[in-house]
Protein backbone atom coordinates (compact mmCIF):
# COMPACT_ATOMS: atom_id res chain seq x y z
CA UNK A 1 -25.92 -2.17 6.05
CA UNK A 2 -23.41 -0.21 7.83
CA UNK A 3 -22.35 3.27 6.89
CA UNK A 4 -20.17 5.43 7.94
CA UNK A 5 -19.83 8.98 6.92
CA UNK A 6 -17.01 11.29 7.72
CA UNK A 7 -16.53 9.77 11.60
CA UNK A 8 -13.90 11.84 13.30
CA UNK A 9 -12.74 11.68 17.05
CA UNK A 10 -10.44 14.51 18.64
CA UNK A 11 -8.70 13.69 22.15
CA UNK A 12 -8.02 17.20 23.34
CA UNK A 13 -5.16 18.35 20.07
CA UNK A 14 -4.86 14.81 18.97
CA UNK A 15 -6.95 13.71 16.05
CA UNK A 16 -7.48 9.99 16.78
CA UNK A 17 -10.09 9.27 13.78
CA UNK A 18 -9.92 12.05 10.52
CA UNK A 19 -13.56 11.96 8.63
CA UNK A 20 -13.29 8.10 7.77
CA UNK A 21 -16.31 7.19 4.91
CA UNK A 22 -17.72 3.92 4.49
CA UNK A 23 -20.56 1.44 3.45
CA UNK A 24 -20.59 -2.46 4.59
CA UNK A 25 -23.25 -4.64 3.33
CA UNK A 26 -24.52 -8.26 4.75
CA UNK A 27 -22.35 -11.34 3.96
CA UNK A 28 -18.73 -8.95 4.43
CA UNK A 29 -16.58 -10.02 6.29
CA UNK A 30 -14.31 -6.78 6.65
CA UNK A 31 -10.78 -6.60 7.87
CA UNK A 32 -9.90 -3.79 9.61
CA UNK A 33 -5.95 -3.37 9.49
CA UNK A 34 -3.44 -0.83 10.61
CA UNK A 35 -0.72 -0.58 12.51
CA UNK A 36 -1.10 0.30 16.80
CA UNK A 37 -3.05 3.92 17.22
CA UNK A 38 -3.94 3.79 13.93
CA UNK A 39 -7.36 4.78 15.15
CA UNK A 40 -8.77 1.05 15.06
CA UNK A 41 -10.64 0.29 18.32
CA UNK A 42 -11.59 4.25 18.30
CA UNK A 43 -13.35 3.40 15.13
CA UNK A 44 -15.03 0.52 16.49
CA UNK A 45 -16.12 1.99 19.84
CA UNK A 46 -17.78 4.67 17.62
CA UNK A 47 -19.73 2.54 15.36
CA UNK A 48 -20.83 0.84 18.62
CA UNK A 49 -22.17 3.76 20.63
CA UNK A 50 -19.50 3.63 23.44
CA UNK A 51 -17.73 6.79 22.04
CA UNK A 52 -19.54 9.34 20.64
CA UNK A 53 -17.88 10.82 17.43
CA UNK A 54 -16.03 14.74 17.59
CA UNK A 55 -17.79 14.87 14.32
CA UNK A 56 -19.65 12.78 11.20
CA UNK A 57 -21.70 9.61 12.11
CA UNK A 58 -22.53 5.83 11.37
CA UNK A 59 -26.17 4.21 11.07
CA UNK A 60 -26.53 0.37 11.63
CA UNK A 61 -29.13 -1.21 9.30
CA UNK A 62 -31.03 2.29 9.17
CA UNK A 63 -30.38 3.17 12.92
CA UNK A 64 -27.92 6.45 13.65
CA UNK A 65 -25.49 6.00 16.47
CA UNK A 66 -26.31 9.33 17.70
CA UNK A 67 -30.01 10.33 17.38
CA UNK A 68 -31.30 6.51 17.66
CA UNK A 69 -28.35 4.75 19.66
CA UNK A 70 -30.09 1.80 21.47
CA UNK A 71 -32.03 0.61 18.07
CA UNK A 72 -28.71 0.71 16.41
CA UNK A 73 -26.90 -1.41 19.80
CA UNK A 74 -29.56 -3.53 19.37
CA UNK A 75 -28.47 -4.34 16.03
CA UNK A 76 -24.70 -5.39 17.06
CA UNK A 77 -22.64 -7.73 19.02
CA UNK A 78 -19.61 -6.27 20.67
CA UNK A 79 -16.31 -8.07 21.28
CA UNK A 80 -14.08 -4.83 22.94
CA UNK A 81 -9.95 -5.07 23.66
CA UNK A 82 -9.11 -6.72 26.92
CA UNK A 83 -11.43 -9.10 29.41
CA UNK A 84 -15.47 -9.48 29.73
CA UNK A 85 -16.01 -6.60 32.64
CA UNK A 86 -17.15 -8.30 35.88
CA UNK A 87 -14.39 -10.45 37.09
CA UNK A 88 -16.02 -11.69 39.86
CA UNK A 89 -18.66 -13.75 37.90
CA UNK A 90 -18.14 -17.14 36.84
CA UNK A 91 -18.70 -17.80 33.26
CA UNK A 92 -22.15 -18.85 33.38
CA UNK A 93 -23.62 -15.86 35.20
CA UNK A 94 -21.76 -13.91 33.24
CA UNK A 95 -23.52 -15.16 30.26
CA UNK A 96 -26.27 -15.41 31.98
CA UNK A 97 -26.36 -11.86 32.78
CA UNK A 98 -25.56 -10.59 29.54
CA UNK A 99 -28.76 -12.47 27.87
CA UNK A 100 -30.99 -11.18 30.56
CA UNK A 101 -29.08 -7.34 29.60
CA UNK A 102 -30.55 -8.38 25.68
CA UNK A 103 -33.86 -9.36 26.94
CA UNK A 104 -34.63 -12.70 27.11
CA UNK A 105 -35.87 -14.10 29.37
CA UNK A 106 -36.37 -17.31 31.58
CA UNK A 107 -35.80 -20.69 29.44
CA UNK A 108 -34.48 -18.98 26.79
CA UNK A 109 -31.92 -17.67 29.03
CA UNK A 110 -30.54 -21.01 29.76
CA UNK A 111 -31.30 -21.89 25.91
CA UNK A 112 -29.20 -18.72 24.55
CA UNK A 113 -26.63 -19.40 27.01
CA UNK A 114 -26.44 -22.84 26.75
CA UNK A 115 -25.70 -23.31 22.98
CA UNK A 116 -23.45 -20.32 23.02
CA UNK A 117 -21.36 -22.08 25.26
CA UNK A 118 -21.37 -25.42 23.35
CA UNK A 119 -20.23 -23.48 20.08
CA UNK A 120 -17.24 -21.99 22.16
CA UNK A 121 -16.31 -24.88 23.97
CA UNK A 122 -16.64 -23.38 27.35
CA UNK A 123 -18.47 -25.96 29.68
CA UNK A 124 -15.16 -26.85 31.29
CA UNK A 125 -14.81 -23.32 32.99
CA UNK A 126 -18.55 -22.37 33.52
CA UNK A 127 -18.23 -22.39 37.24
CA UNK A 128 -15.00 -20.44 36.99
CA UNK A 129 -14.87 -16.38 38.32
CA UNK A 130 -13.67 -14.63 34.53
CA UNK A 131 -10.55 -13.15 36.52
CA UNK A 132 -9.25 -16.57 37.24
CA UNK A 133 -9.27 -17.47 33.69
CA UNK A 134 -6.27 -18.16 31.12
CA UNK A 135 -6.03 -15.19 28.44
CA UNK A 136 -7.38 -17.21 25.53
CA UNK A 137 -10.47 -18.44 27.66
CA UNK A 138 -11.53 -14.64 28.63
CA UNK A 139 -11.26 -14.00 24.50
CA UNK A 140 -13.92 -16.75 24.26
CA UNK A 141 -16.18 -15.49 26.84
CA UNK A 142 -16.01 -12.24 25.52
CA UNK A 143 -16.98 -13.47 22.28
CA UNK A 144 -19.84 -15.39 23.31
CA UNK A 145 -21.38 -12.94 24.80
CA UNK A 146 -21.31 -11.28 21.52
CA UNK A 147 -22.61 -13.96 19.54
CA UNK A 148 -25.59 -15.14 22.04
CA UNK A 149 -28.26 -13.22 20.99
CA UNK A 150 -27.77 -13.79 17.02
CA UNK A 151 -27.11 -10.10 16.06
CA UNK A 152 -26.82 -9.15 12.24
CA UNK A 153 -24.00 -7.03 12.95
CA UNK A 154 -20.68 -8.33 14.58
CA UNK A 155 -17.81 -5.98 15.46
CA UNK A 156 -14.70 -7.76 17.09
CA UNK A 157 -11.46 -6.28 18.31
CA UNK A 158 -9.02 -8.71 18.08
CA UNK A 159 -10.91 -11.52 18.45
CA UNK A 160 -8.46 -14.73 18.39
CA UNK A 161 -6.02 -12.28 20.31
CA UNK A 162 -4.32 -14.76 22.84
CA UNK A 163 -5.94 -17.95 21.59
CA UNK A 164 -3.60 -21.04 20.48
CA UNK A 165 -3.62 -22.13 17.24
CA UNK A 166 -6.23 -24.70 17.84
CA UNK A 167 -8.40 -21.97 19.84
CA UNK A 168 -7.76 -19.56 16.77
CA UNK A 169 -8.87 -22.26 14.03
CA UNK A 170 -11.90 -23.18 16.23
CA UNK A 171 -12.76 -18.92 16.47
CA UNK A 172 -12.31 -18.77 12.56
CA UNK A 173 -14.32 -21.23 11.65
CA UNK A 174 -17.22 -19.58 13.88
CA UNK A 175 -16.90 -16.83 11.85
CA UNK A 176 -16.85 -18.19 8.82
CA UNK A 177 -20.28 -20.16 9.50
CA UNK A 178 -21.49 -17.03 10.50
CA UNK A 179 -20.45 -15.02 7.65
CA UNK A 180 -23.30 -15.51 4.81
CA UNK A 181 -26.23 -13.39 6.30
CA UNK A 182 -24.24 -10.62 8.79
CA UNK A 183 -21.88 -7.72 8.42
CA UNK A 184 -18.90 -8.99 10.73
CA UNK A 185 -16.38 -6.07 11.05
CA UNK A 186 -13.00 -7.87 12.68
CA UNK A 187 -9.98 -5.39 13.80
CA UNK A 188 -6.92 -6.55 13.96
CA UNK A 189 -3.12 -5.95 13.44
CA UNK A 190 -2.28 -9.84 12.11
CA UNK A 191 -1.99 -10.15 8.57
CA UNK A 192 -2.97 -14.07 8.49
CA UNK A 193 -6.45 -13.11 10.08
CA UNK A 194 -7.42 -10.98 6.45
CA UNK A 195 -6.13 -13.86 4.77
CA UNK A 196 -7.93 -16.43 6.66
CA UNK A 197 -11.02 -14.34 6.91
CA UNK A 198 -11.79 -11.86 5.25
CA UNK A 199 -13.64 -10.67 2.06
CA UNK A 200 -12.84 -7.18 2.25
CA UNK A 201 -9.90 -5.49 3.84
CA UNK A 202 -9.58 -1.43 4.70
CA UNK A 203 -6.21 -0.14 6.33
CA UNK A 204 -6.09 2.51 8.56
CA UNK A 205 -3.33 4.74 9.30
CA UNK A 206 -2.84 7.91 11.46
CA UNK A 207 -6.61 8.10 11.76
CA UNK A 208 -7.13 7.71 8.25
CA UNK A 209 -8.86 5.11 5.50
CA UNK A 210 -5.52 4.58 3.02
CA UNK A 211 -6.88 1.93 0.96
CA UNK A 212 -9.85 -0.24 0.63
CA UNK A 213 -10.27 -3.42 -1.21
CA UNK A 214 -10.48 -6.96 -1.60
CA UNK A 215 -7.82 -8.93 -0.02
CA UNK A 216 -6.73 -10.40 -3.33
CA UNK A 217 -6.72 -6.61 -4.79
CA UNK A 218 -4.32 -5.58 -2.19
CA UNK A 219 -2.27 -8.39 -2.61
CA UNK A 220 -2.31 -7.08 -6.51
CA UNK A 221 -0.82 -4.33 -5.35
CA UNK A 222 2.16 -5.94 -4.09
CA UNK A 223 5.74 -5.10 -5.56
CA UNK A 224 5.75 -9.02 -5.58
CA UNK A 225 2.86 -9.74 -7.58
CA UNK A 226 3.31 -12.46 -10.35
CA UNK A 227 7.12 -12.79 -9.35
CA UNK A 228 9.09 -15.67 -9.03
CA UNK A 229 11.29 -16.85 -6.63
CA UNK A 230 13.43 -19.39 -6.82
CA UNK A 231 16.77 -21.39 -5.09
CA UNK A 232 19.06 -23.33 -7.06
CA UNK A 233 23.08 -23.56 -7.26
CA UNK A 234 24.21 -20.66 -8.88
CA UNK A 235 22.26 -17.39 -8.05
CA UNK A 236 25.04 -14.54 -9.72
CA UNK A 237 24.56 -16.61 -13.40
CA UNK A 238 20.97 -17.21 -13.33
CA UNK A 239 20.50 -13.71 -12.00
CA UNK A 240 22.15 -12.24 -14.66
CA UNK A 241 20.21 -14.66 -17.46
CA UNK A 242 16.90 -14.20 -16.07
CA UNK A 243 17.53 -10.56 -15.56
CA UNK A 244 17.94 -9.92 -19.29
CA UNK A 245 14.55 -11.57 -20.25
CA UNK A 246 12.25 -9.11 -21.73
CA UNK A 247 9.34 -10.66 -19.29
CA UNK A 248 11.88 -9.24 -16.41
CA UNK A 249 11.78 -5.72 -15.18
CA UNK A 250 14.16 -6.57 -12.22
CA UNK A 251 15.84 -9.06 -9.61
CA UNK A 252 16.35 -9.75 -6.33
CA UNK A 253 18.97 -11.86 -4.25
CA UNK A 254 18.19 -12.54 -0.59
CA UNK A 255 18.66 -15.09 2.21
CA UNK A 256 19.51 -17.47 -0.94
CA UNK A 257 16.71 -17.14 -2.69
CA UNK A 258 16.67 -15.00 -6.62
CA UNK A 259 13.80 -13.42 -6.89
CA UNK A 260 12.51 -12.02 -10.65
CA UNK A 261 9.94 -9.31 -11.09
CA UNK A 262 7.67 -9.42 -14.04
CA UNK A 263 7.64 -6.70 -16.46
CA UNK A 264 4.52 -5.86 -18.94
CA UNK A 265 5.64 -7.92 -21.65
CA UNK A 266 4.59 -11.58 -21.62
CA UNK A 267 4.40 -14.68 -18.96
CA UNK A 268 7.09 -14.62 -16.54
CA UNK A 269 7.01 -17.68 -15.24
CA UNK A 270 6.89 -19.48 -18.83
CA UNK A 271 9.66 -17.34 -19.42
CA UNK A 272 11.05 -18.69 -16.92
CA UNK A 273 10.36 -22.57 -16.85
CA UNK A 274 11.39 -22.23 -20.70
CA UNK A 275 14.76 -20.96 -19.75
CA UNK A 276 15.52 -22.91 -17.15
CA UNK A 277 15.14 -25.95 -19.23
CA UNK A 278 16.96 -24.58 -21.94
CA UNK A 279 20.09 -24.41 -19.39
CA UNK A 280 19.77 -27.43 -17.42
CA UNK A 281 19.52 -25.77 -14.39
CA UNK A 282 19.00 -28.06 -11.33
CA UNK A 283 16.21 -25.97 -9.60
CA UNK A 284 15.87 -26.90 -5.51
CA UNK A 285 12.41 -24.35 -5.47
CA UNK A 286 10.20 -22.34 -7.19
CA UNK A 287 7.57 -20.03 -6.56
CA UNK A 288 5.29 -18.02 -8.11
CA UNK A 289 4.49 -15.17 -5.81
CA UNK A 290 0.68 -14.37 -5.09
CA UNK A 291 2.04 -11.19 -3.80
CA UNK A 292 2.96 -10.11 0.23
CA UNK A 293 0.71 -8.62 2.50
CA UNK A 294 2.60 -7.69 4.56
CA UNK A 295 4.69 -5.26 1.78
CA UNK A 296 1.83 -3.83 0.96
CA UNK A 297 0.75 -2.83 4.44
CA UNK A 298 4.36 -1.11 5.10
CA UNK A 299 4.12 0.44 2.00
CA UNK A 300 0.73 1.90 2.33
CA UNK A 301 0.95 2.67 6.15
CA UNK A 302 4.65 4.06 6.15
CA UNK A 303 5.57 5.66 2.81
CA UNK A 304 1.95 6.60 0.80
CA UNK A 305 1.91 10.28 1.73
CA UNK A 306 -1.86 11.25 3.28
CA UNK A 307 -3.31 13.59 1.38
CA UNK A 308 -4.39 16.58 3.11
């Protein structure tokens, strides 16, 4: 596994990472989510040896990143922000390079290399120098050489940062086959990647862990969960009727849409569906709301006061 135990970075007065704690097993795939200088990439460039921690430290699968740091690099792939370094190389020396760096050697080279770059789709650029290519293809280059040598542990920056949709579909799915027997630790700022992705999901803000859980348990904790939304004619009545319903605590009107929040008595949205027959109401929509990510990550990362 990976753990973590109170990792903390100082830059000069600023305290980039503040005594962050945690344990990832195989088969996770963990989301790691906060807002920008959250202390996300200085996290990762700590677990991966290229920073050393102010204080605290990690161990990958049994290795520590500061008394055994090439066993534990060993262990990992590495997809950092930005391009592959060496600009000048085309694709396939590149690659080429960077299994020779993990130690293979002569037709397993060309082997390692060569289905790394089928999985990624990158034949059509091979003889390309990295600085000539498109954003998107430099994100897949970087991530194969990540992937080539079959590492338990993945840790990836931003990994479908820049790809198109199709490119980003294509990267997921990677993942996902991947997923079963590694630890694959994914940072990122997009909301739809935890959702697409992930089975675990930590956020991160001002340099410290604020929550971690499953992404269906932080969608739990949504102000939205188990509301419904709906759109239909007359929004002021059916306000007002739904509001009173003992299954309501509250509602909502916005950009035409009512929205009603469940209280702790009963099923809203029978409550609802009953009612709305009862009336006669012509309904255009309704919803009932899995809960918003993207509330709960203000909420957490703007208003939860950090304890001291």
């Amino acid at each position: 596994m990976i753990e973590a135990k109170s990792l903390t970075r100082r830059y000069g007065s600023l305290l980039a990472v503040d005594g962050i704690s945690f344990a990832v097993e195989p088969g996770t795939v963990l989301g790691f989510l906060g807002p920008n200088g959250a202390g996300k990439s200085t996290t990762m460039k700590m677990l991966t040896g290229f920073l050393a921690p102010t204080s605290g430290t990690a161990s990958i699968h049994g290795h520590d990143i500061r008394s055994d740091s090439l066993a534990a690099r060993r262990m990992m792939g590495y997809l950092p922000e930005g391009a592959p370094l060496y600009g000048e190389l085309t694709v396939e020396r590149f690659l080429r390079f960077a299994a020779e760096t993990r130690g293979f050697r002569g037709d397993e080279v060309s082997r390692r290399v060569g289905a790394t770059v089928e999985r990624l789709s990158l034949a059509e650029v091979l003889g390309q120098t990295i600085d000539t290519l498109s954003k998107g293809f430099k994100r897949r280059v970087g991530l194969a050489q990540a992937i080539l040598h079959d590492p338990p542990v993945l840790i990836l920056d931003e990994p479908t940062d820049g790809l198109d949709p199709n490119q980003k579909h294509e990267v997921r799915r990677l993942i996902r086959e991947m997923a079963p027997d590694k630890i694959i630790i994914i940072s990122t700022h997009i909301l739809e990647e935890v959702d697409a992705l992930c089975t675990r999901a930590m956020i991160i803000a001002r340099g410290r862990l604020l929550a971690d859980d499953t992404p269906a348990g932080l969608l739990a904790r949504s102000r939205y969960y188990q509301a419904v939304t709906l759109m239909l004619g007359d929004l002021e009545a059916a306000a007002s009727r739904l509001g009173a319903l003992p299954e309501s605590r509250e509602v909502e009107i916005r950009r035409g849409r009512l929205t009603v929040f469940p209280s702790s008595q009963g099923h809203l949205f029978e409550a609802i569906t009953r009612t709305i027959r009862e009336e006669g109401w012509q309904i255009e929509q309704i919803q009932l709301e899995a809960g918003r990510l993207d509330e709960v990550f203000r909420t957490v990362t703007e208003t939860r006061e950090v304890a001291r």
